[in-house]
C-alpha atoms as a PDB file:
ATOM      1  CA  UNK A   1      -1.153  -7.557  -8.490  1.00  0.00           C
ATOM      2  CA  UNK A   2      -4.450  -6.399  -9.842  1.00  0.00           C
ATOM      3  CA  UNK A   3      -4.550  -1.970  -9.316  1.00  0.00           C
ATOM      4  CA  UNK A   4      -7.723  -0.234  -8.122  1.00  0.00           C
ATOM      5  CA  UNK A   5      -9.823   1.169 -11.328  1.00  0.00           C
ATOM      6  CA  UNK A   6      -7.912  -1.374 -13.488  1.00  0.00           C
ATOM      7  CA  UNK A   7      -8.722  -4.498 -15.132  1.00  0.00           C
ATOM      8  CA  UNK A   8      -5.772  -7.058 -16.362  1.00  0.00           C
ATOM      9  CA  UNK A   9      -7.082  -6.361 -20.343  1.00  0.00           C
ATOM     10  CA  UNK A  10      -6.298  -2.734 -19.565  1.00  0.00           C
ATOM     11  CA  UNK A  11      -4.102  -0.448 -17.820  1.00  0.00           C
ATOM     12  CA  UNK A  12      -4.808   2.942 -17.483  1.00  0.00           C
ATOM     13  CA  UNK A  13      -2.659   5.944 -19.528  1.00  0.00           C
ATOM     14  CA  UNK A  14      -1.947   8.715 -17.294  1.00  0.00           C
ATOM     15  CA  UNK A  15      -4.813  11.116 -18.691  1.00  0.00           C
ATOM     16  CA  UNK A  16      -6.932   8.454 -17.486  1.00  0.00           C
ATOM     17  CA  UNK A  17      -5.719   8.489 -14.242  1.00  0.00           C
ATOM     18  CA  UNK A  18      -5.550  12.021 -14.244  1.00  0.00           C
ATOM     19  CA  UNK A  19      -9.706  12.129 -15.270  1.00  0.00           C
ATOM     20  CA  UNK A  20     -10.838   9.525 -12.485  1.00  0.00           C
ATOM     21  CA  UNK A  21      -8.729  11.746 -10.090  1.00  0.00           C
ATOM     22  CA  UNK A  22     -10.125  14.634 -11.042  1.00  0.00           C
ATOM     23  CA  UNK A  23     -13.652  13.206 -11.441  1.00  0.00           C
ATOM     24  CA  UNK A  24     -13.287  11.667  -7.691  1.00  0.00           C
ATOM     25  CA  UNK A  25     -15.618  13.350  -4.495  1.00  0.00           C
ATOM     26  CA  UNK A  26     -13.803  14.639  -2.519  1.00  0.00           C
ATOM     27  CA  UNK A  27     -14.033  12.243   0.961  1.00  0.00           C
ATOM     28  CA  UNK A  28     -12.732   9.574  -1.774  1.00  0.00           C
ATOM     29  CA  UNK A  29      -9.452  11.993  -2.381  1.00  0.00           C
ATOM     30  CA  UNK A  30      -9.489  12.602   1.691  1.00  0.00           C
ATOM     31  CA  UNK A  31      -9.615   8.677   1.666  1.00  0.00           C
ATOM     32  CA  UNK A  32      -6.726   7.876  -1.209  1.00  0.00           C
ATOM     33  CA  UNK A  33      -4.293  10.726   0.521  1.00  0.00           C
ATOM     34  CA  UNK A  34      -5.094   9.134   4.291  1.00  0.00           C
ATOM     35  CA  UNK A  35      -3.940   5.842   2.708  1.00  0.00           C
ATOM     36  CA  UNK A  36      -1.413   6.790   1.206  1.00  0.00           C
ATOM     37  CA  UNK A  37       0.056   8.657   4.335  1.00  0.00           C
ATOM     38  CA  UNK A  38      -0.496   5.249   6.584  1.00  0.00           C
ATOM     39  CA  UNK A  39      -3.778   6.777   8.316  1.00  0.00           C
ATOM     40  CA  UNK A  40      -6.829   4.310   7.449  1.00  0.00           C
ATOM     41  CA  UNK A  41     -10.032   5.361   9.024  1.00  0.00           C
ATOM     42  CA  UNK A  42     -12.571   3.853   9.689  1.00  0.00           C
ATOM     43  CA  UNK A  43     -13.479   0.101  11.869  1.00  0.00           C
ATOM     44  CA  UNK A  44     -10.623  -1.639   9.418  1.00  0.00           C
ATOM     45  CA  UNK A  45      -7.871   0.964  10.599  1.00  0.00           C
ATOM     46  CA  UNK A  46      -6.053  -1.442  12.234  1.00  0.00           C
ATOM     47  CA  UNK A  47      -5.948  -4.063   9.694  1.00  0.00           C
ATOM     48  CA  UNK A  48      -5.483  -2.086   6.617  1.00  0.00           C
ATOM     49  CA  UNK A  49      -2.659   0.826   8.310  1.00  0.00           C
ATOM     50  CA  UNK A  50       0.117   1.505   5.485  1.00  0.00           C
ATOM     51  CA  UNK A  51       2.999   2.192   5.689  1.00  0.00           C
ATOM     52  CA  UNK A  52       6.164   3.167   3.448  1.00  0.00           C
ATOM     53  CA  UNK A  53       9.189   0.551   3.044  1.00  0.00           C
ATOM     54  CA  UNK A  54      11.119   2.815   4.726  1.00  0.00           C
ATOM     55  CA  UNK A  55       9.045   2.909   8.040  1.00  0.00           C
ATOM     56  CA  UNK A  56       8.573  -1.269   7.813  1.00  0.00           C
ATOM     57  CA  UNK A  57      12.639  -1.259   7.685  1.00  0.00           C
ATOM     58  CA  UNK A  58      12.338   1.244  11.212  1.00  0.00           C
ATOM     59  CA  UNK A  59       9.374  -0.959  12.399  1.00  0.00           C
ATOM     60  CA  UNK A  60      11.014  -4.319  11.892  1.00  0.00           C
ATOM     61  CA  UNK A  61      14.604  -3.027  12.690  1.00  0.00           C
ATOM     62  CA  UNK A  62      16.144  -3.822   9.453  1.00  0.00           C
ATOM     63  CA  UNK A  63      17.165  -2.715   6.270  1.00  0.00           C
ATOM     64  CA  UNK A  64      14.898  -1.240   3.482  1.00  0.00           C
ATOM     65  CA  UNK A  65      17.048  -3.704   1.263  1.00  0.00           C
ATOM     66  CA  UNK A  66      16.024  -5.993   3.305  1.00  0.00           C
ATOM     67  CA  UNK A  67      12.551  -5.100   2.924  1.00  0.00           C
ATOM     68  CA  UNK A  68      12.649  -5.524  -0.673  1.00  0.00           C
ATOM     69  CA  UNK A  69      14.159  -9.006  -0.481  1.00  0.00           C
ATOM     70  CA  UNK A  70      11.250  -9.713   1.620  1.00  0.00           C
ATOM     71  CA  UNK A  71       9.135  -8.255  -0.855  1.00  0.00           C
ATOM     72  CA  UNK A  72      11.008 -10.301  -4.114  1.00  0.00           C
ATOM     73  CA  UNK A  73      11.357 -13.535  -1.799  1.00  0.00           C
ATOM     74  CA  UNK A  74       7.227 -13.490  -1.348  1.00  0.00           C
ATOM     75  CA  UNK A  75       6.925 -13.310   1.924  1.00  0.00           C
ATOM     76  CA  UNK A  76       5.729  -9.297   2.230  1.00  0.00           C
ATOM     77  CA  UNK A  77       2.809  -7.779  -0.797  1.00  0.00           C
ATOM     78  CA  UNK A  78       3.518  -4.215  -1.343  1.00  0.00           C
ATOM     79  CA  UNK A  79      -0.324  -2.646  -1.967  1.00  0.00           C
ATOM     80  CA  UNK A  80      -0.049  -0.123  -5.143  1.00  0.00           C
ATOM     81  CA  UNK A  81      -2.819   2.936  -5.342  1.00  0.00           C
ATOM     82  CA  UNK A  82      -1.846   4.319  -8.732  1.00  0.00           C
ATOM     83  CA  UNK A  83       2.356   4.439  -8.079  1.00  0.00           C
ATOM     84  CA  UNK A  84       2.345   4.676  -4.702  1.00  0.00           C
ATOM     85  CA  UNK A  85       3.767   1.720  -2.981  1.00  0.00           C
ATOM     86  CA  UNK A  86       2.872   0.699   0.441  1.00  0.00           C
ATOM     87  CA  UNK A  87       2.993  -2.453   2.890  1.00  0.00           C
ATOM     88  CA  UNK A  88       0.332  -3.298   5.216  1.00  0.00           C
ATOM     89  CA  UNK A  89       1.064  -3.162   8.970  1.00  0.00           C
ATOM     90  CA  UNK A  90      -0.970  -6.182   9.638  1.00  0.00           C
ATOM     91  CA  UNK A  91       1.147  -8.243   7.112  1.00  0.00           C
ATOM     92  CA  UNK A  92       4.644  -6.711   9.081  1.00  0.00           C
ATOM     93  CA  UNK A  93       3.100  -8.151  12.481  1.00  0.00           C
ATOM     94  CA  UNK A  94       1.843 -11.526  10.922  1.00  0.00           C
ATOM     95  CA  UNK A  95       5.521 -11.973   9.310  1.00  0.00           C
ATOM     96  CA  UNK A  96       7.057 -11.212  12.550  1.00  0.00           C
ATOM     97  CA  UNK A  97       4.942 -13.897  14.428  1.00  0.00           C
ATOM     98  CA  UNK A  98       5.724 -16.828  11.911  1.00  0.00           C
ATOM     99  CA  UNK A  99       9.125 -16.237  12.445  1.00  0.00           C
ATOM    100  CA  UNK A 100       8.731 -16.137  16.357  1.00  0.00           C
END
């Protein structure tokens, strides 16, 4: 899974995190936190809505364990922004409907 502000040659140390962070307007730091919190803005809100394993576990009426398994088996893509991880909403409904 390719990271935002990375290429596959080169990951980034953490002072280079730290500098785009710092160096970042700040609507794009409004924008990373929103994400990161499950609020998307914007016309893609409802396509692109995060949210934590522990919510998709509530959502989907399972385990988080079982979440992962989902996750190792292929069938859910966690997104990562820097070590945050997060699973679309719109990938929880579209796994629910191929197993409907």
């Amino acid at each position: 899974m390719k990271r935002i502000g990375t290429n596959e040659a080169h990951a980034p140390t953490l002072p280079e995190v730290l500098a785009m962070v710092a160096t970042a307007a700040p609507d794009m730091l409004a924008q990373i936190r929103d994400l990161l919190n499950g609020r998307a803005t914007g016309k893609e809100a409802d396509s692109c809505r995060l949210v934590t394993f522990s919510e998709a576990a509530r959502l989907l009426n399972i385990s988080r364990t079982s979440i992962w398994r989902l996750v190792r088996a292929g069938h859910l893509k966690p997104a990562t922004l820097l070590k945050a991880r997060r699973l679309r909403e719109s990938d929880l409904r579209n796994l629910v409907s191929r197993v409907a």
